[in-house]
Structures are given as structure tokens and as C-alpha cells.
PDB file of N, CA and C in Angstrom:
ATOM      1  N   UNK A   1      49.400  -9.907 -25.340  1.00  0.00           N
ATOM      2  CA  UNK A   1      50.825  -9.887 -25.598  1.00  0.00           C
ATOM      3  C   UNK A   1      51.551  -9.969 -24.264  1.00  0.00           C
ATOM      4  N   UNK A   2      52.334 -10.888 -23.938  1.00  0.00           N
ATOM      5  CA  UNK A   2      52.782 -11.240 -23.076  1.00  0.00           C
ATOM      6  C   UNK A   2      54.147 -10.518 -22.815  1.00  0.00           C
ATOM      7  N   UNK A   3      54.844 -10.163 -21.462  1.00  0.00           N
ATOM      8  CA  UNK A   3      55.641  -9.583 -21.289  1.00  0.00           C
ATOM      9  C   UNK A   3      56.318  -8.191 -21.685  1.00  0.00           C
ATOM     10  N   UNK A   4      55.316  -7.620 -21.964  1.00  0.00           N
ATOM     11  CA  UNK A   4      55.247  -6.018 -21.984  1.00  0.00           C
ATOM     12  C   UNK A   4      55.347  -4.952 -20.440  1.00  0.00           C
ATOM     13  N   UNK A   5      55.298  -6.182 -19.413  1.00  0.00           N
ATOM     14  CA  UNK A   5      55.632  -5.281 -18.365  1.00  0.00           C
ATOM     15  C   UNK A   5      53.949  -4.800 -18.078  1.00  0.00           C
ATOM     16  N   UNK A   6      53.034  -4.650 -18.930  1.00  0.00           N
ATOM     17  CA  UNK A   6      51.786  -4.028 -17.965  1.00  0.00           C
ATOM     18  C   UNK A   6      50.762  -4.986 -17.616  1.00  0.00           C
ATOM     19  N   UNK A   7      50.775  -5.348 -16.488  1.00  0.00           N
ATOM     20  CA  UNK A   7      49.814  -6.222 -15.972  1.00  0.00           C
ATOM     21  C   UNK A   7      48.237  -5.736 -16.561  1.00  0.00           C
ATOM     22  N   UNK A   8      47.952  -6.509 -16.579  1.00  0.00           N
ATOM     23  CA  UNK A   8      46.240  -6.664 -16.883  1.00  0.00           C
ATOM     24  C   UNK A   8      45.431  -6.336 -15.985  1.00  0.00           C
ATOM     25  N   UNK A   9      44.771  -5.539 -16.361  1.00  0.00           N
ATOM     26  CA  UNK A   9      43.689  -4.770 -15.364  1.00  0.00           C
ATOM     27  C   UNK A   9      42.752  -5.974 -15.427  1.00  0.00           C
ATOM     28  N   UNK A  10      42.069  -5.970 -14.016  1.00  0.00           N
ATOM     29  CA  UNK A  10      40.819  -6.865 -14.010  1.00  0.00           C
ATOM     30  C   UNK A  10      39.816  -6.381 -14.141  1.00  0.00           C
ATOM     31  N   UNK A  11      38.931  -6.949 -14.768  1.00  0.00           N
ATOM     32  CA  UNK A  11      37.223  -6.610 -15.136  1.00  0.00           C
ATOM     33  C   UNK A  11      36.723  -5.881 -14.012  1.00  0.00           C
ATOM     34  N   UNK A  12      36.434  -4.595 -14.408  1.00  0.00           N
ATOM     35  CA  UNK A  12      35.362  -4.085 -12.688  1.00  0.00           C
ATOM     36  C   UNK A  12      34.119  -4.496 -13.029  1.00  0.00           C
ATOM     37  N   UNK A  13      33.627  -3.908 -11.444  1.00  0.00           N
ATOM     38  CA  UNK A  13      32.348  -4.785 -10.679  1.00  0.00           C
ATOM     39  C   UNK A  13      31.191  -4.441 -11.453  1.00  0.00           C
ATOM     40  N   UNK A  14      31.061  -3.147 -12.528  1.00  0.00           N
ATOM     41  CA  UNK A  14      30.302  -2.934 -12.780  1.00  0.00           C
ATOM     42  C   UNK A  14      29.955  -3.999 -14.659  1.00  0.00           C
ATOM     43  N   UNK A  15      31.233  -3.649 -14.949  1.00  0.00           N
ATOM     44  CA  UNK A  15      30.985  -4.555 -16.007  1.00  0.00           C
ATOM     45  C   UNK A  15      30.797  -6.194 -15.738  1.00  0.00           C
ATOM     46  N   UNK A  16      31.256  -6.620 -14.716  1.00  0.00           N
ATOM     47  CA  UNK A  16      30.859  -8.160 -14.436  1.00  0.00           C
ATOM     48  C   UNK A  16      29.430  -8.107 -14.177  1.00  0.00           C
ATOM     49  N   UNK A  17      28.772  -7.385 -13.588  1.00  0.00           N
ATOM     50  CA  UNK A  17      27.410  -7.612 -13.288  1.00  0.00           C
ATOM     51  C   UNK A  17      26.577  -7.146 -14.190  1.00  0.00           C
ATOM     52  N   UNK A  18      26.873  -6.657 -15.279  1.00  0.00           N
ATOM     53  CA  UNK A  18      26.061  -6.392 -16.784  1.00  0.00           C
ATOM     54  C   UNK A  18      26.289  -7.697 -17.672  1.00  0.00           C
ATOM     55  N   UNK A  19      27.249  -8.136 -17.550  1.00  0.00           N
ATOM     56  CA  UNK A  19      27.409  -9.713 -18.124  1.00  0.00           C
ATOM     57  C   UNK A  19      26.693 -10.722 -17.472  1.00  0.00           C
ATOM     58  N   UNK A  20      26.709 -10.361 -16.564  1.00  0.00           N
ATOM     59  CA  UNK A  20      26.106 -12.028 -15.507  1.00  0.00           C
ATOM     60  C   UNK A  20      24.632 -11.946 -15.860  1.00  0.00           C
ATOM     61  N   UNK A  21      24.146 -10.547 -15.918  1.00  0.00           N
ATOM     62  CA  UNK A  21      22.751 -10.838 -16.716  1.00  0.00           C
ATOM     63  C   UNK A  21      22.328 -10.451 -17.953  1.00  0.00           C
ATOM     64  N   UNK A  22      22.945  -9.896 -18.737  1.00  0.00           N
ATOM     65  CA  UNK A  22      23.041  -9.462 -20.158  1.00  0.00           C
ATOM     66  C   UNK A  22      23.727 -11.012 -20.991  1.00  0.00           C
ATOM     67  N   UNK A  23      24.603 -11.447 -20.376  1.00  0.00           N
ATOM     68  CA  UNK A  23      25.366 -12.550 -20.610  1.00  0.00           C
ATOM     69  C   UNK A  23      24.625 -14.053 -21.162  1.00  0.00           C
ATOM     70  N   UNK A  24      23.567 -14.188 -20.603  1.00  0.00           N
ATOM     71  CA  UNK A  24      22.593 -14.850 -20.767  1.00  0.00           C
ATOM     72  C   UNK A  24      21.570 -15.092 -21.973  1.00  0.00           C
ATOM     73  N   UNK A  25      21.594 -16.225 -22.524  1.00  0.00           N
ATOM     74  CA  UNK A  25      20.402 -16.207 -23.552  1.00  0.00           C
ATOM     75  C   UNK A  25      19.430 -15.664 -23.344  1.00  0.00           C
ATOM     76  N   UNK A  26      19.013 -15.034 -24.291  1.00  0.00           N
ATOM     77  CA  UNK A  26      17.722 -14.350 -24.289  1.00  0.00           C
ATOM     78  C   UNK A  26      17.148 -13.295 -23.420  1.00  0.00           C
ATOM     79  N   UNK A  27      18.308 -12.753 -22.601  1.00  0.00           N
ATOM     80  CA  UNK A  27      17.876 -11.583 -21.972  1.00  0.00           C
ATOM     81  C   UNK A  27      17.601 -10.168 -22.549  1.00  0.00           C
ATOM     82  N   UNK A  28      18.574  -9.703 -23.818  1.00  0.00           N
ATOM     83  CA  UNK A  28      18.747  -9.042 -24.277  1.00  0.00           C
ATOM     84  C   UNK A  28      17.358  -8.546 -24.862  1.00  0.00           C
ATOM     85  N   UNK A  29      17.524  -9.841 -25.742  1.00  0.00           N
ATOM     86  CA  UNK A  29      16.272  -9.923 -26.543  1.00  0.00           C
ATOM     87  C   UNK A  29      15.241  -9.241 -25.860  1.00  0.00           C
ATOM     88  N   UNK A  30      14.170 -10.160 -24.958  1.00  0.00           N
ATOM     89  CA  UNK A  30      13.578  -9.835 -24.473  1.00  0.00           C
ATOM     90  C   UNK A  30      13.233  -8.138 -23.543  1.00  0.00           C
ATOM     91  N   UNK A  31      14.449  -7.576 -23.196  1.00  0.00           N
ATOM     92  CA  UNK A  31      14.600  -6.001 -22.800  1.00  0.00           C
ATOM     93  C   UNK A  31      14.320  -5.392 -24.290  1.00  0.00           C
ATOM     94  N   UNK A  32      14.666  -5.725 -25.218  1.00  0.00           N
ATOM     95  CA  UNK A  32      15.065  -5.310 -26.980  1.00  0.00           C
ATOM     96  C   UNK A  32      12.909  -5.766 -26.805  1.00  0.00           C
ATOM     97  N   UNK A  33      12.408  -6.512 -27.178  1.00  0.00           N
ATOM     98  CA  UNK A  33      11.220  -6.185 -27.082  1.00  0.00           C
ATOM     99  C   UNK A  33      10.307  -5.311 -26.332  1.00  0.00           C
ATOM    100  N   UNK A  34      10.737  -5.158 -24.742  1.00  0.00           N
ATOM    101  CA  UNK A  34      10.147  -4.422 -23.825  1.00  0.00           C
ATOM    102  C   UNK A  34      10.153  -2.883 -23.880  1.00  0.00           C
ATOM    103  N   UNK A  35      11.445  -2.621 -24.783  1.00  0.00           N
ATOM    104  CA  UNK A  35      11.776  -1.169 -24.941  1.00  0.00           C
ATOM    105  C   UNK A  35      10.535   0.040 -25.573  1.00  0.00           C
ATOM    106  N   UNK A  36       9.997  -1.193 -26.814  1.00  0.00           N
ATOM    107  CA  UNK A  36       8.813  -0.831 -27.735  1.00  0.00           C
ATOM    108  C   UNK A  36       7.878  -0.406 -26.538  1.00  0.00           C
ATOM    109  N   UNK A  37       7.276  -1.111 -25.837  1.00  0.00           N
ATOM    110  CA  UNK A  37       6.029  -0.711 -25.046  1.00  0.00           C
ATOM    111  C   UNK A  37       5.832  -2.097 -24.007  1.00  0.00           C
ATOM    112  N   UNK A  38       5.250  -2.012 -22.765  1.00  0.00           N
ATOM    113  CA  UNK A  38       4.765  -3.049 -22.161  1.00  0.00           C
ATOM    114  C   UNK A  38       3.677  -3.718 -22.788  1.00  0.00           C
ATOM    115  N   UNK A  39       4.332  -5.458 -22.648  1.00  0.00           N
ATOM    116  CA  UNK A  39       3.299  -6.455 -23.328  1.00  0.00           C
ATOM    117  C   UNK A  39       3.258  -7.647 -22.268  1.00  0.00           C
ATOM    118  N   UNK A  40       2.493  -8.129 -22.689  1.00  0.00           N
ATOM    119  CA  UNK A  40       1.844  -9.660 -21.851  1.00  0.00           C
ATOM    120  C   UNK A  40       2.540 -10.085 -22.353  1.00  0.00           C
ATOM    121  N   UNK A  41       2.691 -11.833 -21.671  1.00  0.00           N
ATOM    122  CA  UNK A  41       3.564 -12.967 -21.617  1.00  0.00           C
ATOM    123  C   UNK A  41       3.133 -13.212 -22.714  1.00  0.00           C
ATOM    124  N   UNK A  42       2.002 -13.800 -23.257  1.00  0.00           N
ATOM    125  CA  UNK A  42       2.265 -14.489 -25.103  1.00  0.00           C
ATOM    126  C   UNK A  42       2.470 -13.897 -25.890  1.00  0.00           C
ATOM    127  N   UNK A  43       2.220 -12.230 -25.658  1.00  0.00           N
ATOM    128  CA  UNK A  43       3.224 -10.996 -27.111  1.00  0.00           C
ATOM    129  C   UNK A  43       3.904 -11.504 -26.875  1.00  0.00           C
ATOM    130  N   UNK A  44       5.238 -11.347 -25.512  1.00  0.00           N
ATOM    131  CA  UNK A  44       5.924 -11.495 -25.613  1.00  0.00           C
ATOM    132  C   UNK A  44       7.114 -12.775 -25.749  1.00  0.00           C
ATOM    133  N   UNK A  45       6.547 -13.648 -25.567  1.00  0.00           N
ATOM    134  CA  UNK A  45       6.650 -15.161 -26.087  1.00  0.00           C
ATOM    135  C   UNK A  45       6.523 -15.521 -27.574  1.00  0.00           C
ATOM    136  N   UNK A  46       5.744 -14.766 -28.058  1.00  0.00           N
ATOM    137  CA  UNK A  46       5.544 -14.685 -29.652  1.00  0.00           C
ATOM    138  C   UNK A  46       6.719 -13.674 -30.417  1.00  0.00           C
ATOM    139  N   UNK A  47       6.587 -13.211 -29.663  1.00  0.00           N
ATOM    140  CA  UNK A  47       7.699 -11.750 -30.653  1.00  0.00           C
ATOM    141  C   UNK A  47       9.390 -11.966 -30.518  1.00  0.00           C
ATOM    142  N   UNK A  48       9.623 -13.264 -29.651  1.00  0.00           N
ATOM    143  CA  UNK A  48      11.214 -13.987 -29.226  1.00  0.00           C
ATOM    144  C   UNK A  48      11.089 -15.162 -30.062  1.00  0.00           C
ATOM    145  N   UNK A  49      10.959 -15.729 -31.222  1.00  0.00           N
ATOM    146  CA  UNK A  49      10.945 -17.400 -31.480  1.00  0.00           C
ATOM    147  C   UNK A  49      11.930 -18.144 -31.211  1.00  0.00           C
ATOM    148  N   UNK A  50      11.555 -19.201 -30.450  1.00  0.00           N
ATOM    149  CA  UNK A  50      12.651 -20.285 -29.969  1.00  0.00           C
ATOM    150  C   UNK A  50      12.540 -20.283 -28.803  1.00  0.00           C
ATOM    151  N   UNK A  51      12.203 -19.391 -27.733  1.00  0.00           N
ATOM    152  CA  UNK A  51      12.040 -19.113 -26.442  1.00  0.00           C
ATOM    153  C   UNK A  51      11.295 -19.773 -25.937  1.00  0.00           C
ATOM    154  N   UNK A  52      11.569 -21.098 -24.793  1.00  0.00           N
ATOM    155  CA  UNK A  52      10.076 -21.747 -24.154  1.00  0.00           C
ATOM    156  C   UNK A  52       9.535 -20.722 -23.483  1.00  0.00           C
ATOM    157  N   UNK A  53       8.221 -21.393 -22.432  1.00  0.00           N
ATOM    158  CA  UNK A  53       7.648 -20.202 -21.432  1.00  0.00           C
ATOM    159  C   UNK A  53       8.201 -20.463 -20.433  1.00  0.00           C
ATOM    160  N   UNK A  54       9.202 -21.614 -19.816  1.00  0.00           N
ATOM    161  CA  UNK A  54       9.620 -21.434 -18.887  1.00  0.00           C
ATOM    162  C   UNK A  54      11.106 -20.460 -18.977  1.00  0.00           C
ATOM    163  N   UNK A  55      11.455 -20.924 -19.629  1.00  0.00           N
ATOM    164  CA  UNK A  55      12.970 -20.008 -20.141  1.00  0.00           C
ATOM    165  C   UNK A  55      12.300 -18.489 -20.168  1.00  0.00           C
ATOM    166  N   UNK A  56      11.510 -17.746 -20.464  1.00  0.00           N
ATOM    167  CA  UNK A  56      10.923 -16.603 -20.600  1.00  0.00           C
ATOM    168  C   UNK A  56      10.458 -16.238 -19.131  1.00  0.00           C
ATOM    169  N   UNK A  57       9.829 -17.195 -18.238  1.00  0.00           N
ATOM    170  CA  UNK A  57       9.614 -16.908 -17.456  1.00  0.00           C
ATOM    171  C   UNK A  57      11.046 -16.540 -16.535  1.00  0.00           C
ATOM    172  N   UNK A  58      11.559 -18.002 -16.364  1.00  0.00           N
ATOM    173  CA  UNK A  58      12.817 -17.404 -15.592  1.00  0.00           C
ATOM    174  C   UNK A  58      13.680 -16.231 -15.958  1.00  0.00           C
ATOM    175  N   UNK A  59      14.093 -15.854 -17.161  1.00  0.00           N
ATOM    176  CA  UNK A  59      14.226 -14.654 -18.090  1.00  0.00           C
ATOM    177  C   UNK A  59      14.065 -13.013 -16.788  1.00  0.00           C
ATOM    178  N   UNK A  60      12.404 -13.412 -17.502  1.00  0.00           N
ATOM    179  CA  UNK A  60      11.385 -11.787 -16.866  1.00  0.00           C
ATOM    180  C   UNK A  60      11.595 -11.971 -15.024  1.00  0.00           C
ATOM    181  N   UNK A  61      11.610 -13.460 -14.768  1.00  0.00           N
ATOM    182  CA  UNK A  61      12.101 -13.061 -13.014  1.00  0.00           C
ATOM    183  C   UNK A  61      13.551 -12.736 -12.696  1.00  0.00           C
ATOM    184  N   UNK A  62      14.746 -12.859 -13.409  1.00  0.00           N
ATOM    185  CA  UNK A  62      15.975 -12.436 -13.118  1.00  0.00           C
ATOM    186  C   UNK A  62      15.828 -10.677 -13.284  1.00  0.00           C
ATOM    187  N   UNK A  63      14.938 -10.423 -14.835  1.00  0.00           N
ATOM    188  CA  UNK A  63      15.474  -9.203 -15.045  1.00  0.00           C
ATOM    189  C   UNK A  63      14.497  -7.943 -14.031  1.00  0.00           C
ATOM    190  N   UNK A  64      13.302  -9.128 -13.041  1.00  0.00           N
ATOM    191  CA  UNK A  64      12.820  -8.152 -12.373  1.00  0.00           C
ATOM    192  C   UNK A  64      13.867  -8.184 -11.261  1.00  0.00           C
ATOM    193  N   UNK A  65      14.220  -9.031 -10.400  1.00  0.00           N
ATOM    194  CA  UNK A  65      14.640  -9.123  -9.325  1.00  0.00           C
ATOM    195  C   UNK A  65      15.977  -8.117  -9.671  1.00  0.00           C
ATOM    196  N   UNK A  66      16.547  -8.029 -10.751  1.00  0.00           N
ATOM    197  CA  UNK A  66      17.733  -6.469 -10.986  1.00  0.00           C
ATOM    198  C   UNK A  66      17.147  -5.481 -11.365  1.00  0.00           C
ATOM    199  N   UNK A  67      15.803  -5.579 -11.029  1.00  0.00           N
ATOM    200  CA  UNK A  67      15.242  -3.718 -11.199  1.00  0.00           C
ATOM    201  C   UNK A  67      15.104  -3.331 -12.494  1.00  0.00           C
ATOM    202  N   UNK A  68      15.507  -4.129 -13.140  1.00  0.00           N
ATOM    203  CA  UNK A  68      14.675  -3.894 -14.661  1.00  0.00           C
ATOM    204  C   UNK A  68      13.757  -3.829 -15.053  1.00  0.00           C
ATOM    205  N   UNK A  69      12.920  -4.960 -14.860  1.00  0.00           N
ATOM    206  CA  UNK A  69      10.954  -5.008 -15.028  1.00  0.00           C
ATOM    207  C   UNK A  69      10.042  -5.436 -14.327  1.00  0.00           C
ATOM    208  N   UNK A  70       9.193  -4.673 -14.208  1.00  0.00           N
ATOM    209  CA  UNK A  70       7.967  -4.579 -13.235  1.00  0.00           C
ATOM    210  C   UNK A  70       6.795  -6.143 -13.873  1.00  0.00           C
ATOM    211  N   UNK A  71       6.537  -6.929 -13.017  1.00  0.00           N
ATOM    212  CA  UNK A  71       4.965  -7.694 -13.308  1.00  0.00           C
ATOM    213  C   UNK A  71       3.714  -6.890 -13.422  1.00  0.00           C
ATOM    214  N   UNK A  72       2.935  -6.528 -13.991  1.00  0.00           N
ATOM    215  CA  UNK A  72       2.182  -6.450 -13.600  1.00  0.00           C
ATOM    216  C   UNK A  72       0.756  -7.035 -13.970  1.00  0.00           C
ATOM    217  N   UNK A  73      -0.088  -7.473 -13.011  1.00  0.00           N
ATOM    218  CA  UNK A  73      -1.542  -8.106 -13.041  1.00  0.00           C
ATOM    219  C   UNK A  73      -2.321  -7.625 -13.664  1.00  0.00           C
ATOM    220  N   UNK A  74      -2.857  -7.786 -14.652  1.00  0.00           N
ATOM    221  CA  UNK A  74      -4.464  -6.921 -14.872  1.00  0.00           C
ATOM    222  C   UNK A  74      -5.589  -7.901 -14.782  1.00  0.00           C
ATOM    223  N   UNK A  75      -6.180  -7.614 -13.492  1.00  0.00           N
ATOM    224  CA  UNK A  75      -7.263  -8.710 -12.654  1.00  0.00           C
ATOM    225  C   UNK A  75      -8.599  -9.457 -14.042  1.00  0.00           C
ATOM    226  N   UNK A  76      -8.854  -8.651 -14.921  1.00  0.00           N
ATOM    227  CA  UNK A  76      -9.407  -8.722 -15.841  1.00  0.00           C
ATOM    228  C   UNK A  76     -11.112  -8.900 -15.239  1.00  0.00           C
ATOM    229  N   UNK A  77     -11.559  -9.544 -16.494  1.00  0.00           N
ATOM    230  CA  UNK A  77     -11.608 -10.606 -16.998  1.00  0.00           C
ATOM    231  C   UNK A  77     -11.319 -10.562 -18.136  1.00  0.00           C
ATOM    232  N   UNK A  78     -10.645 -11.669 -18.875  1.00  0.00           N
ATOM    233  CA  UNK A  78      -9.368 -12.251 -17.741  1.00  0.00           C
ATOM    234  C   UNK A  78      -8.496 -11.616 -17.222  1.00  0.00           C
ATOM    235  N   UNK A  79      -7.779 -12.870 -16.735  1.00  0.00           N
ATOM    236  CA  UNK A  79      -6.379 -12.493 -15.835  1.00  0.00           C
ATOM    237  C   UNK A  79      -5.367 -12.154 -16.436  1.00  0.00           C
ATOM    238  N   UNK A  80      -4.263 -11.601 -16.434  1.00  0.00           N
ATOM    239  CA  UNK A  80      -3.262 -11.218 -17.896  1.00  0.00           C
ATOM    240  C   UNK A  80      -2.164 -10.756 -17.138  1.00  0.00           C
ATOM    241  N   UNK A  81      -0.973 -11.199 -17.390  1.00  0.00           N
ATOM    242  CA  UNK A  81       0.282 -10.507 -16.456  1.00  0.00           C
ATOM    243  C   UNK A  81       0.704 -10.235 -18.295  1.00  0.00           C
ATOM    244  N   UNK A  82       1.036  -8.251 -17.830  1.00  0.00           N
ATOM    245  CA  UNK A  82       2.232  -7.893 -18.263  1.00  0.00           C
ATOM    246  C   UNK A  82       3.354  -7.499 -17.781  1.00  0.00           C
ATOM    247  N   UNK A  83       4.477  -7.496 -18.603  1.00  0.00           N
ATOM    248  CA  UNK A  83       5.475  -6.697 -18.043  1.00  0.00           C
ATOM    249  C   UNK A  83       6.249  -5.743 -19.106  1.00  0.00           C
ATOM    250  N   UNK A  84       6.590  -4.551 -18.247  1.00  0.00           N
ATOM    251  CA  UNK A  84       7.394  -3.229 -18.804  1.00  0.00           C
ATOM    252  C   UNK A  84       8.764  -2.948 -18.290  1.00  0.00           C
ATOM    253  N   UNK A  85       9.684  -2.151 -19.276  1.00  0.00           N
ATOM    254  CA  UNK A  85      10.787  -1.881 -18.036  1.00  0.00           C
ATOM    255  C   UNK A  85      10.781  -0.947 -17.278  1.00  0.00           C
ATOM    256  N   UNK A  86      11.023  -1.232 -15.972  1.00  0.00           N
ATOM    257  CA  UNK A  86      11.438   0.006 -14.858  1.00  0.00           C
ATOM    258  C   UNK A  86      12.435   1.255 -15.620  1.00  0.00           C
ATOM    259  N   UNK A  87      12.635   2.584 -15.264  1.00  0.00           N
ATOM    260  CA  UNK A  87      12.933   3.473 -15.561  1.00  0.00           C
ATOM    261  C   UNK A  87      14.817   3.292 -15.531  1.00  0.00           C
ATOM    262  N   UNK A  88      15.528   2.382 -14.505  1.00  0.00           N
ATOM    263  CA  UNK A  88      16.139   1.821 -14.531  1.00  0.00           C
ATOM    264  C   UNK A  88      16.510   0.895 -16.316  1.00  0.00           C
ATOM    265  N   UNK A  89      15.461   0.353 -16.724  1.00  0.00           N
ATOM    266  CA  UNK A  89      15.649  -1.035 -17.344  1.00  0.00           C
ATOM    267  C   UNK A  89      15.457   0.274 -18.951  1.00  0.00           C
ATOM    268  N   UNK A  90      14.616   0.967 -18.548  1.00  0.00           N
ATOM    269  CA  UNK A  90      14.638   1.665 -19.907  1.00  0.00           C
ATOM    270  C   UNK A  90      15.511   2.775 -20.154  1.00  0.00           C
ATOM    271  N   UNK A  91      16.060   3.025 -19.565  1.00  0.00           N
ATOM    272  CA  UNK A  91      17.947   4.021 -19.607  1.00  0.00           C
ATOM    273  C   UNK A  91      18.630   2.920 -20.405  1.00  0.00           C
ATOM    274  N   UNK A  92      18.589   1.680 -20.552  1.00  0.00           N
ATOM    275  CA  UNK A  92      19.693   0.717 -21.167  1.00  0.00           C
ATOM    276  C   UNK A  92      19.603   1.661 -22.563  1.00  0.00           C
ATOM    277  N   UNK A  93      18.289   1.576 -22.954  1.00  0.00           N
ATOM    278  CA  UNK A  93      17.869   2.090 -24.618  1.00  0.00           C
ATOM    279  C   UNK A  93      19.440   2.301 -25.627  1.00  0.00           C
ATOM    280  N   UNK A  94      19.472   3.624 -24.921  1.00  0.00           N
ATOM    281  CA  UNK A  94      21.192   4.068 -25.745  1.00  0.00           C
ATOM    282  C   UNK A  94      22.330   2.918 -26.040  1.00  0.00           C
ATOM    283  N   UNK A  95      22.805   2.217 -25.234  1.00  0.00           N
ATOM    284  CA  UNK A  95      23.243   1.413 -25.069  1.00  0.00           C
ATOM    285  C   UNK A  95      22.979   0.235 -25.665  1.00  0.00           C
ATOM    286  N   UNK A  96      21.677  -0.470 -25.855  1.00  0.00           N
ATOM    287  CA  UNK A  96      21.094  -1.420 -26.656  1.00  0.00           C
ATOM    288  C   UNK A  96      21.217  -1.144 -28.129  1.00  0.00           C
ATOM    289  N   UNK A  97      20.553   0.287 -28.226  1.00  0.00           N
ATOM    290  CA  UNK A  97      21.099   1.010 -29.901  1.00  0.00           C
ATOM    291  C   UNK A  97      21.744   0.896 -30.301  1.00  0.00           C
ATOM    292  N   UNK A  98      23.282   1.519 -29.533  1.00  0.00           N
ATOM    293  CA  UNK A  98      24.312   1.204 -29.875  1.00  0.00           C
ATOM    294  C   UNK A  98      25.126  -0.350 -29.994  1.00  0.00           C
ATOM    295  N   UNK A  99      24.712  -1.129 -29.325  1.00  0.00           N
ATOM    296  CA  UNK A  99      25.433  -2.514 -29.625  1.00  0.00           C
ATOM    297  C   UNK A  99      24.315  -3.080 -31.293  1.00  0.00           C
ATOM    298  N   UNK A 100      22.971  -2.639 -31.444  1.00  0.00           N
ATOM    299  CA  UNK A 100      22.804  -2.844 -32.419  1.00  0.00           C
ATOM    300  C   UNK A 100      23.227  -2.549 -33.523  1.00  0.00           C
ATOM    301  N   UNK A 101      23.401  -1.041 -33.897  1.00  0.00           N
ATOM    302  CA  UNK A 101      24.452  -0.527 -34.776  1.00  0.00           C
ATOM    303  C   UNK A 101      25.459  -0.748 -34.944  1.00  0.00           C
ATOM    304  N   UNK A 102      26.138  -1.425 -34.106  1.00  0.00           N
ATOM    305  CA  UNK A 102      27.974  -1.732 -33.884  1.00  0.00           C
ATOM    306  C   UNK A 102      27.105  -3.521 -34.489  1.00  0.00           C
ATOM    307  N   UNK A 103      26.432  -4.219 -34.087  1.00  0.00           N
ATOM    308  CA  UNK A 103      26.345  -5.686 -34.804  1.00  0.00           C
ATOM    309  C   UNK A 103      26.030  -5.256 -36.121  1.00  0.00           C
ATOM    310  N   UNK A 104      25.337  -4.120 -36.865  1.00  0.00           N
ATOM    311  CA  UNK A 104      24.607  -4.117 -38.250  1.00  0.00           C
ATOM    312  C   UNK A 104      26.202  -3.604 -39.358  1.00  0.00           C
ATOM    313  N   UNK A 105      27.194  -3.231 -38.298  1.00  0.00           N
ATOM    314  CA  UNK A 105      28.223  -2.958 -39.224  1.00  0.00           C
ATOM    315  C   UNK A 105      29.143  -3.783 -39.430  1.00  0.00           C
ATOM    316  N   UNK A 106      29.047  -4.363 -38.045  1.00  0.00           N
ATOM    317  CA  UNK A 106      30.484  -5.441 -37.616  1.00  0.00           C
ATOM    318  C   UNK A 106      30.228  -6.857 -37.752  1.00  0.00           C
ATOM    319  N   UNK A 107      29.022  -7.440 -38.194  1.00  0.00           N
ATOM    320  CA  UNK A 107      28.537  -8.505 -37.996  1.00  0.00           C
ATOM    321  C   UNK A 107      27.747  -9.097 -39.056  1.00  0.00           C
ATOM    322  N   UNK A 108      27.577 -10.183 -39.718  1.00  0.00           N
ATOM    323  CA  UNK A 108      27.367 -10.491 -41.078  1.00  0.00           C
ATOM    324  C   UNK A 108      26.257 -11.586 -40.925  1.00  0.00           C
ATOM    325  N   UNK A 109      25.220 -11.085 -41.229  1.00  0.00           N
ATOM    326  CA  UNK A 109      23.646 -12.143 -41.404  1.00  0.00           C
ATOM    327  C   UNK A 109      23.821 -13.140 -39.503  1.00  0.00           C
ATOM    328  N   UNK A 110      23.252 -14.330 -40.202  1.00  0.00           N
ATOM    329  CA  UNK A 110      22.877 -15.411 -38.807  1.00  0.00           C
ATOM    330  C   UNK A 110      24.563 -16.309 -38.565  1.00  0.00           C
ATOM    331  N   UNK A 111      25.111 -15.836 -39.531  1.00  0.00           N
ATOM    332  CA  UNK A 111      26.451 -16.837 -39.023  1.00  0.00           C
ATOM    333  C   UNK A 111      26.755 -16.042 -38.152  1.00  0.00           C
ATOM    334  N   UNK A 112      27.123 -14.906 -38.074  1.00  0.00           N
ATOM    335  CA  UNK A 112      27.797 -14.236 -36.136  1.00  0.00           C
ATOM    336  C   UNK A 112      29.342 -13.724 -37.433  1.00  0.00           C
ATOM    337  N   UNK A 113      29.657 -14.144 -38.738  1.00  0.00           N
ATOM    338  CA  UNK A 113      30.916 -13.669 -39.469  1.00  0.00           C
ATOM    339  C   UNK A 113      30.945 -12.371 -39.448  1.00  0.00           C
ATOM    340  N   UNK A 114      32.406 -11.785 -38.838  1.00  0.00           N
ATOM    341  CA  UNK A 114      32.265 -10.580 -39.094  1.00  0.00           C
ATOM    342  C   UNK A 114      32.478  -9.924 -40.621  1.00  0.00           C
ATOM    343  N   UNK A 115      31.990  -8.648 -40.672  1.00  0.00           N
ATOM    344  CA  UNK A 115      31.610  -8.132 -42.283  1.00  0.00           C
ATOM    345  C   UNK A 115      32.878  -7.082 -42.527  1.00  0.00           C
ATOM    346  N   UNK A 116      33.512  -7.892 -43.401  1.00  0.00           N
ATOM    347  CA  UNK A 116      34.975  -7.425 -43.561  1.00  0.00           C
ATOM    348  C   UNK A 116      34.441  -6.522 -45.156  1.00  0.00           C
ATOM    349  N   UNK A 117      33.781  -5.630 -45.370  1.00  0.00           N
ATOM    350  CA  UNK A 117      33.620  -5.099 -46.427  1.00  0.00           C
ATOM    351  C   UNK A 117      33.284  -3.932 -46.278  1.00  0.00           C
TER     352      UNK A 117
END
């Protein structure tokens, strides 16, 4: 509403930088799987459908490089990279809950319509 006299606060730093990587396809998701327990790349490639492995890959390297999730190797035999979230990445939890509960009330099947009932 225009001309009410109160200027518009700008977005702080903290909420821009939860968008810039929350903001993103398939990030969510993928933290929303990790929450359950640490899994390897084809759980977790399997348990996202639609997700290539490179998109997954670049994915799991953004959300490590923000301290969210750890790689880790298991030398095997075989070789097997999983990944979990950092203690950091698993505090989101509450927060993830809650935007789920707020979509299961506010939000209507695969169209994205909100549920006016």
C-alpha cells in the first residue's frame, strides 16, 4: 500500500542468506531427507524423484560448503560416500516442521492452490 508514510523495511542479512540457499530447487528436499538419518548418494537420489545426480551433487556441495552436511567416505569394499547433517544443518528440524505444517494447512495437493476450507 503505497503512501502510508512508512517506508519499507529491507530484507535482513540473515533472511537473504536462508533464501539464497533454501531458495533453490531441491535443497529443502534433500535436508527434509537427511533429517531421518545419514544416507549414501543413491538412497538419497532415490528417495528425491526427478533429481539428476549432477543436480544432487551440486545440491550436497552448496549445502556442505554452508555447514550443513558433512561427506563422508566409507573406504569399503566398496567405496560409498554418505552424507548427514552437521549439528548446524540439523537445528533447521523445527523450522522445516513447521513450514511443513503451515504447507499441510495452507496449501492444496501438487497444484501449490491454497486450501481455502
Amino acid at each position: 500500500m503505497e503512501g502510508n508514510g512508512d517506508p519499507c523495511r529491507p530484507v535482513d542479512v540473515g533472511m537473504t542468506r536462508v533464501f539464497e540457499l533454501f531458495g533453490k530447487r531441491w535443497t529443502g528436499l534433500i535436508v527434509s531427507v537427511l533429517m531421518q538419518r545419514p544416507v549414501h548418494f543413491a538412497e538419497l537420489r532415490r528417495a528425491i524423484p526427478g533429481i539428476s545426480e549432477r543436480m544432487l551433487s551440486d545440491r550436497l556441495t552448496e549445502l556442505a560448503g554452508a555447514g550443513l552436511v558433512v561427506r563422508e567416505v566409507d573406504e569399503g569394499p566398496p567405496l560409498r560416500v554418505a552424507y548427514r547433517l552437521t549439528d548446524a544443518g540439523a537445528a533447521m528440524e523445527p523450522a522445516l516442521e513447521e513450514l511443513g505444517r503451515w504447507a499441510e494447512k495452507h496449501l492444496a495437493g501438487e497444484s501449490g492452490c491454497p486450501n481455502h476450507g
